[in-house]
Each structure stands twice: as structure tokens, then as C-alpha cells.
Protein backbone atom coordinates (compact mmCIF):
# COMPACT_ATOMS: atom_id res chain seq x y z
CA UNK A 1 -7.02 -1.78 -23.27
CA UNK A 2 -8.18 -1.49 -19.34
CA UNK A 3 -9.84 -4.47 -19.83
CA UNK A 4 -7.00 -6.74 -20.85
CA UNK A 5 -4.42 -4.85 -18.46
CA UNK A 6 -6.84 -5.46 -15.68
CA UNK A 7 -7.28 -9.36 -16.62
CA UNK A 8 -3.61 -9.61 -17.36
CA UNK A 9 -2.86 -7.71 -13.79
CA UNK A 10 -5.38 -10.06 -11.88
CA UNK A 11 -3.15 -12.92 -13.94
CA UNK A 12 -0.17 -12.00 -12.71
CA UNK A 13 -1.62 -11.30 -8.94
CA UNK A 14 -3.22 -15.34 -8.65
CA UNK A 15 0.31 -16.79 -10.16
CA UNK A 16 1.68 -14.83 -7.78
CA UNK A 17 -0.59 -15.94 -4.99
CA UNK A 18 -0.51 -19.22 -5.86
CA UNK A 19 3.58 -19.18 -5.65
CA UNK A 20 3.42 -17.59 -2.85
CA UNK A 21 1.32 -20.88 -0.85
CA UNK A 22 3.25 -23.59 -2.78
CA UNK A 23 6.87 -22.01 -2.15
CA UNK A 24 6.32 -20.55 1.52
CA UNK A 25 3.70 -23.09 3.30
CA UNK A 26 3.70 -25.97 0.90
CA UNK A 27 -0.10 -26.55 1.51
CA UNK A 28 -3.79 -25.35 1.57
CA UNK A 29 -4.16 -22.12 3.65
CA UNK A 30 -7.15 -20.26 4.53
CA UNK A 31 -5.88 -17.07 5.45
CA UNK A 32 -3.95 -15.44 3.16
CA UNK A 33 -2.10 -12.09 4.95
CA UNK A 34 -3.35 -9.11 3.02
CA UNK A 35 -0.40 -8.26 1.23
CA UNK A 36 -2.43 -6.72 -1.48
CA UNK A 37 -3.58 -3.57 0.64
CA UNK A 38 0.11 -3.22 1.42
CA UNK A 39 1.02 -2.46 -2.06
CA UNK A 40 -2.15 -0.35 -2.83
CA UNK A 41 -0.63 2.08 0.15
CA UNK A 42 2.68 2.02 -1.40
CA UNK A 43 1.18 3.18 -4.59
CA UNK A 44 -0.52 5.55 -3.07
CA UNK A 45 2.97 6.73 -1.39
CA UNK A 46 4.47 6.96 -4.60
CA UNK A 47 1.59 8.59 -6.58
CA UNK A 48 1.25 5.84 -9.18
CA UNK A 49 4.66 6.21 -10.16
CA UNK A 50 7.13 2.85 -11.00
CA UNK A 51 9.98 4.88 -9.49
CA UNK A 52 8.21 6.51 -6.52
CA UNK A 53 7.76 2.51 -5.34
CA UNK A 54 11.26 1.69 -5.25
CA UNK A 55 11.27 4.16 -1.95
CA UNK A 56 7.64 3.76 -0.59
CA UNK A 57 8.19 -0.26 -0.96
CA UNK A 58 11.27 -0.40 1.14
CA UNK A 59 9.94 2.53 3.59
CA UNK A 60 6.28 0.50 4.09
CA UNK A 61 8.16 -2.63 4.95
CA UNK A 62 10.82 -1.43 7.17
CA UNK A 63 8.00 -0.11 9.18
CA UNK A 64 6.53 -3.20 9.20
CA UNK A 65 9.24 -5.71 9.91
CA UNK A 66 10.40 -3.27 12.75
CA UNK A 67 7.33 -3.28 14.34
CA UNK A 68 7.76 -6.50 16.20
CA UNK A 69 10.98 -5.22 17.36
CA UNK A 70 9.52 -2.16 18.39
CA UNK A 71 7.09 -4.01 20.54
CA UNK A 72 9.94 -6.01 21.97
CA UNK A 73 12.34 -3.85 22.91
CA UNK A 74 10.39 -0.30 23.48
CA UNK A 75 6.83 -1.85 24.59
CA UNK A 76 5.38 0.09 22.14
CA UNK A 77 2.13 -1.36 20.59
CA UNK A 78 2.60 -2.83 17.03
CA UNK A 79 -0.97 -1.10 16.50
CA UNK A 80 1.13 2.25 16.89
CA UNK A 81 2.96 0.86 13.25
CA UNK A 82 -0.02 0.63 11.30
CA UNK A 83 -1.43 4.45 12.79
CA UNK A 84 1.92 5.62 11.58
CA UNK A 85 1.51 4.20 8.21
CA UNK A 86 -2.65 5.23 8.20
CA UNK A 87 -0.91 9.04 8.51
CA UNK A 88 1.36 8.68 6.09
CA UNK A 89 -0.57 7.94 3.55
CA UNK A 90 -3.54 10.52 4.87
CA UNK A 91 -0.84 13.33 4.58
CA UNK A 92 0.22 12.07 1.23
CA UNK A 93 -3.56 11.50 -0.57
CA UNK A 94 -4.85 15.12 1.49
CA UNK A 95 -3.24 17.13 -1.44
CA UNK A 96 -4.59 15.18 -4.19
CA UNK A 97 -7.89 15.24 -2.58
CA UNK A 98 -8.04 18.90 -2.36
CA UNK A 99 -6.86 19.50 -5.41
CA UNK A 100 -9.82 17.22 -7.17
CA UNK A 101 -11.82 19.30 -4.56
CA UNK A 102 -10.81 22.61 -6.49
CA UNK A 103 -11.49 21.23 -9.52
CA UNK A 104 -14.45 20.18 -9.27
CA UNK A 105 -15.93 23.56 -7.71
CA UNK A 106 -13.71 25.57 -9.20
CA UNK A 107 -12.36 26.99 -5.84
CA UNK A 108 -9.47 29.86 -6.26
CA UNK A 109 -10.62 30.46 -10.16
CA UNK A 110 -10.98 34.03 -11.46
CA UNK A 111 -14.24 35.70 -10.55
């Protein structure tokens, strides 16, 4: 079962790459913007749930389309953006991680 959701997924990603070249720039291109990490940090945002993206998506790429206006108009770095986003995500993944943490040592069990 991980095996063919996995190939099926990776499918479904090069189709989707591949539209993405013929439909936007019409030819060969050898850099291809990194979309993919994009949407791992949304998951992350939205703790692997198909709900939780329909508010990280639109949050992750608000932040992103505004930070070219942000350098325009504030003179704020658009490196500022992607710190922003690096927090948000740290803040959001530090619970999990300390949780697992717990876990594993059993850290706040009965003695």
C-alpha cells in the first residue's frame, strides 16, 4: 500500500510538473522553482491534515506573493519572508518534536 501510494503520488507530482513547463513557459527549462518544499511546509503547518491545508496553503502564499511588495514599498528584505515562514513552521513542528522526545524517554511518566 505505501508503495503504490508513493509511485502513484510521484505520478501525479511529474504530470504535474510536466503541465506546469508546457502550460506556463512553453519550452525546456532548467530550473524548476522549488515549489515542492513549499507544500512540504504547508503540510507541516497543517499537521498532515487535508483540511488544515486549505488555511496553511493560502497563509504560505500570501506571504510569499507579498514579499515583493514588501520589499517595494517598506524596503524590507524579501529574505525577512522566508525567516518568517522558517519560524512558523519551527514553532509549529517544536511540539511534535517534544512530544516524540517524551516518548521515547519516557519523560513526565510515573516513577
Amino acid at each position: 500500500m505505501v508503495v503504490t501510494s508513493m509511485t502513484l503520488s510521484g505520478a501525479i507530482g511529474g504530470l504535474g510538473g510536466a503541465v506546469w513547463v508546457l502550460m506556463s513557459v512553453g519550452r525546456w527549462v532548467n530550473g524548476v522553482p522549488s515549489l515542492g518544499f513549499d507544500g512540504i511546509t504547508v503540510s507541516v503547518l497543517a499537521s498532515n491534515n487535508p483540511l488544515g491545508v486549505l488555511f496553511a496553503g493560502p497563509l504560505f502564499g500570501s506571504m510569499q506573493a507579498g514579499s515583493l511588495s514588501i520589499d517595494f514599498q517598506l524596503g524590507v528584505p524579501r529574505q525577512l519572508v522566508g525567516v518568517i515562514r522558517g519560524l512558523v513552521i519551527l514553532l509549529v513542528a517544536m511540539p511534535e518534536f517534544f512530544r516524540t522526545l517524551g516518548v521515547r524517554w519516557d519523560l513526565g511518566g510515573d516513577r
